[in-house]
N, C-alpha and C. Protein backbone atom coordinates (compact mmCIF):
# COMPACT_ATOMS: atom_id res chain seq x y z
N UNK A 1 182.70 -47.77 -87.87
CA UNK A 1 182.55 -48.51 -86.64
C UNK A 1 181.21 -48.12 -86.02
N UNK A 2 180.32 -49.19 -85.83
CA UNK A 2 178.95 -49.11 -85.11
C UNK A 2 179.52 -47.95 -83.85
N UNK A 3 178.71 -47.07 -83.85
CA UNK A 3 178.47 -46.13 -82.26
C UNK A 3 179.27 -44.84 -83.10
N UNK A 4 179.88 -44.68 -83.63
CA UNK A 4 180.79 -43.96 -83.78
C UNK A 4 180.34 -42.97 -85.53
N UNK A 5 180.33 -41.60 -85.53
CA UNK A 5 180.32 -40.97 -86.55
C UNK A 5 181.04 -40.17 -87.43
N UNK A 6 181.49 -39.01 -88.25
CA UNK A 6 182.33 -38.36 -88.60
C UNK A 6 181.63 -36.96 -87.85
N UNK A 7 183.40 -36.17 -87.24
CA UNK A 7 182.93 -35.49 -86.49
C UNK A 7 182.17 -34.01 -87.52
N UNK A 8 181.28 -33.52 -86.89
CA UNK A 8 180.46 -32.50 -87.44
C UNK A 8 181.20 -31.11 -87.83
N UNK A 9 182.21 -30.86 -87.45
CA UNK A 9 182.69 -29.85 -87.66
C UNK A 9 183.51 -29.74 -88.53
N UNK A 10 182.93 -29.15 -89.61
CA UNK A 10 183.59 -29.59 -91.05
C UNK A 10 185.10 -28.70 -91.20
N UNK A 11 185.31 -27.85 -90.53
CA UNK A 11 186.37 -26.95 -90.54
C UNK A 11 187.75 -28.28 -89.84
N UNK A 12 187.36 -29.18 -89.07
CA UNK A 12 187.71 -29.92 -88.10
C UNK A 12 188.59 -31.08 -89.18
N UNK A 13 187.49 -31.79 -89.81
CA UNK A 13 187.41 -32.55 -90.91
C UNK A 13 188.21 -32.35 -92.01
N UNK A 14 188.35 -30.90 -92.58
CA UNK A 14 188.50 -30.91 -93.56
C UNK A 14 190.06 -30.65 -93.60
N UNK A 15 191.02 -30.29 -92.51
CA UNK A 15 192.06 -30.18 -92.06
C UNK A 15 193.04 -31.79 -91.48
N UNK A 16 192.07 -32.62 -91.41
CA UNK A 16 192.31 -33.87 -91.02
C UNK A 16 192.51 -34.77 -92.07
N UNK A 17 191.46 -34.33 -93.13
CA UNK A 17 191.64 -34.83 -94.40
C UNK A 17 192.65 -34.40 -95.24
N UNK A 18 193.03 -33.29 -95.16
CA UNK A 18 194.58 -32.80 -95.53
C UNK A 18 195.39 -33.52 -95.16
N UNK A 19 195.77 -33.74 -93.99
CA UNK A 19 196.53 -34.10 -93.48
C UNK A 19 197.07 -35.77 -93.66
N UNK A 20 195.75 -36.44 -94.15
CA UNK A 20 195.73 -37.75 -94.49
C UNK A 20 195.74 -38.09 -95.90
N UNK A 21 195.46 -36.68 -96.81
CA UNK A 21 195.99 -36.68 -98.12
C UNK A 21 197.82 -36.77 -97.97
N UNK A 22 198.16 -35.75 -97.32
CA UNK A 22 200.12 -35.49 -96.99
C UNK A 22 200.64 -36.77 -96.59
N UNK A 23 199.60 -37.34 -96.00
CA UNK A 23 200.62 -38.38 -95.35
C UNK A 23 200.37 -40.24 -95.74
N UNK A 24 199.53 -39.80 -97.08
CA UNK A 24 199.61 -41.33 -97.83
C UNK A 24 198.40 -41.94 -97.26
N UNK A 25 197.15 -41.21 -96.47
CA UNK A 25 196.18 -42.27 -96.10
C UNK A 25 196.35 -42.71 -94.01
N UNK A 26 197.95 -42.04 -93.88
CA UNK A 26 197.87 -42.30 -92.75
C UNK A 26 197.73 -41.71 -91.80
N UNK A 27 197.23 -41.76 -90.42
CA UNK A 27 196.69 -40.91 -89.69
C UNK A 27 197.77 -39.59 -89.14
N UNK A 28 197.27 -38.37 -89.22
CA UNK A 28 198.20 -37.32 -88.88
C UNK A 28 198.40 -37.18 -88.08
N UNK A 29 197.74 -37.62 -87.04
CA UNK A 29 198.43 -37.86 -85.43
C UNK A 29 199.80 -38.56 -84.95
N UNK A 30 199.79 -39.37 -85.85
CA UNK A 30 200.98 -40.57 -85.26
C UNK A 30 202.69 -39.89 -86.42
N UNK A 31 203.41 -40.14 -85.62
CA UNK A 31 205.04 -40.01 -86.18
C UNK A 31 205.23 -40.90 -87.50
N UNK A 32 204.46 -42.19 -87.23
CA UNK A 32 205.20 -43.22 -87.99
C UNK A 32 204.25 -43.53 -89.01
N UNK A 33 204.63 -43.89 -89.95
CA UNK A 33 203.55 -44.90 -91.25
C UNK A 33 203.58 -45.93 -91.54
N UNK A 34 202.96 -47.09 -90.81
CA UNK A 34 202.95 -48.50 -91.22
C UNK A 34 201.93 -48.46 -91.53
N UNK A 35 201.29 -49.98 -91.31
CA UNK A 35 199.82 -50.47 -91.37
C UNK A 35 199.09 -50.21 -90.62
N UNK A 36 199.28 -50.48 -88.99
CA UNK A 36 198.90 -49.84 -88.18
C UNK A 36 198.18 -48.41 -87.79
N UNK A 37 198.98 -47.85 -89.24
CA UNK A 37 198.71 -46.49 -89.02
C UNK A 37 197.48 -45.87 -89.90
N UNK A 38 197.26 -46.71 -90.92
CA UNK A 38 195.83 -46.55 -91.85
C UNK A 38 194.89 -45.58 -91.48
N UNK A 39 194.38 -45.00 -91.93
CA UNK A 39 192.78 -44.60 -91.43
C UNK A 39 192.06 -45.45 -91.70
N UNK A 40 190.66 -45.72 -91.03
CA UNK A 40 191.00 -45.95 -89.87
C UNK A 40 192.40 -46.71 -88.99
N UNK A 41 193.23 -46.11 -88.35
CA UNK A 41 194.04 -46.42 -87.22
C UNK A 41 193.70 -48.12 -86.28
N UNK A 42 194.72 -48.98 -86.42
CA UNK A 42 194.60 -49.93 -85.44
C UNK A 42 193.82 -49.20 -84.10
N UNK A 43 194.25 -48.05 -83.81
CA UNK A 43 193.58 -47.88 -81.97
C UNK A 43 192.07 -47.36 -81.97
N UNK A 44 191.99 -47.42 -83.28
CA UNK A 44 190.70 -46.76 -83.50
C UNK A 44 189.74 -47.78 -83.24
N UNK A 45 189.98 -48.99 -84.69
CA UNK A 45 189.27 -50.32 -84.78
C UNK A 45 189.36 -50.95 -83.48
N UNK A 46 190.43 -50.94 -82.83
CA UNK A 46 190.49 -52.07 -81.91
C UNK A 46 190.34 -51.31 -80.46
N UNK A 47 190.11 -50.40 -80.01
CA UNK A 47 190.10 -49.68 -78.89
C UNK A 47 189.17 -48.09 -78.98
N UNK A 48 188.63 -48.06 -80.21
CA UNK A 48 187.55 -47.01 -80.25
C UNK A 48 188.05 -45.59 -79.59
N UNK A 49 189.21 -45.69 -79.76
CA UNK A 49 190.48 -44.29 -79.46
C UNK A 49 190.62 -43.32 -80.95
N UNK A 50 189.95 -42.42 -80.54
CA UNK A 50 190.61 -41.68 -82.36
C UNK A 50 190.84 -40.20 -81.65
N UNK A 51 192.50 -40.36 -81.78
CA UNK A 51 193.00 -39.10 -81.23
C UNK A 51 193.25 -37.85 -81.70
N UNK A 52 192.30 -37.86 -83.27
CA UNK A 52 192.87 -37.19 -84.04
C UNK A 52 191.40 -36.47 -84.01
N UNK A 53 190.23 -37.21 -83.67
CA UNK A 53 188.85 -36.51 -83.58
C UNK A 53 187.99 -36.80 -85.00
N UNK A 54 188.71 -37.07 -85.83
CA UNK A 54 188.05 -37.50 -87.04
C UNK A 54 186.50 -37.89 -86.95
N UNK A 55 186.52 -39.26 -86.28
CA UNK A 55 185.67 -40.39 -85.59
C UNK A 55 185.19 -39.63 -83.92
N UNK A 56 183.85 -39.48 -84.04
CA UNK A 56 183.10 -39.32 -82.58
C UNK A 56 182.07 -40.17 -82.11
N UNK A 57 182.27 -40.11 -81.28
CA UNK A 57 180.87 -40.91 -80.41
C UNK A 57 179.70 -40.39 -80.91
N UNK A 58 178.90 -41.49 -81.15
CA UNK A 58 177.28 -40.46 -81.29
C UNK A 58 176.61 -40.59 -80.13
N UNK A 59 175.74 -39.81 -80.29
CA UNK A 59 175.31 -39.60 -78.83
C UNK A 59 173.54 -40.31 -78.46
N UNK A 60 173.77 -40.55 -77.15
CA UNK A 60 172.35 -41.70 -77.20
C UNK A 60 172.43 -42.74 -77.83
């Protein structure tokens, strides 16, 4: 997503990516696994919300 980067902290990242290996691709934040739940996340694409930190703002 334009504006938006992978966050820098690879310790951060690389625990997130676990987590989205365990859970089929889907985001480790959320309870549930639909489509919705993909990485990228519907709230991500459509509301630039990533609660999991994966995805950051870049700056400037």
């Amino acid at each position: 997503m334009k504006g938006y980067r992978l966050n820098p902290d690879a310790e951060h990242v690389a625990k997130i990516i676990a987590g989205l290996a365990k859970k089929d691709g889907h985001c480790p934040c959320r309870i549930n696994k639909d489509e919705t739940t993909l990485c990228p996340c519907d709230e991500f694409t459509r509301q630039e919300i990533c609660k999991c930190k994966l995805f950051i703002e870049m700056a400037g």
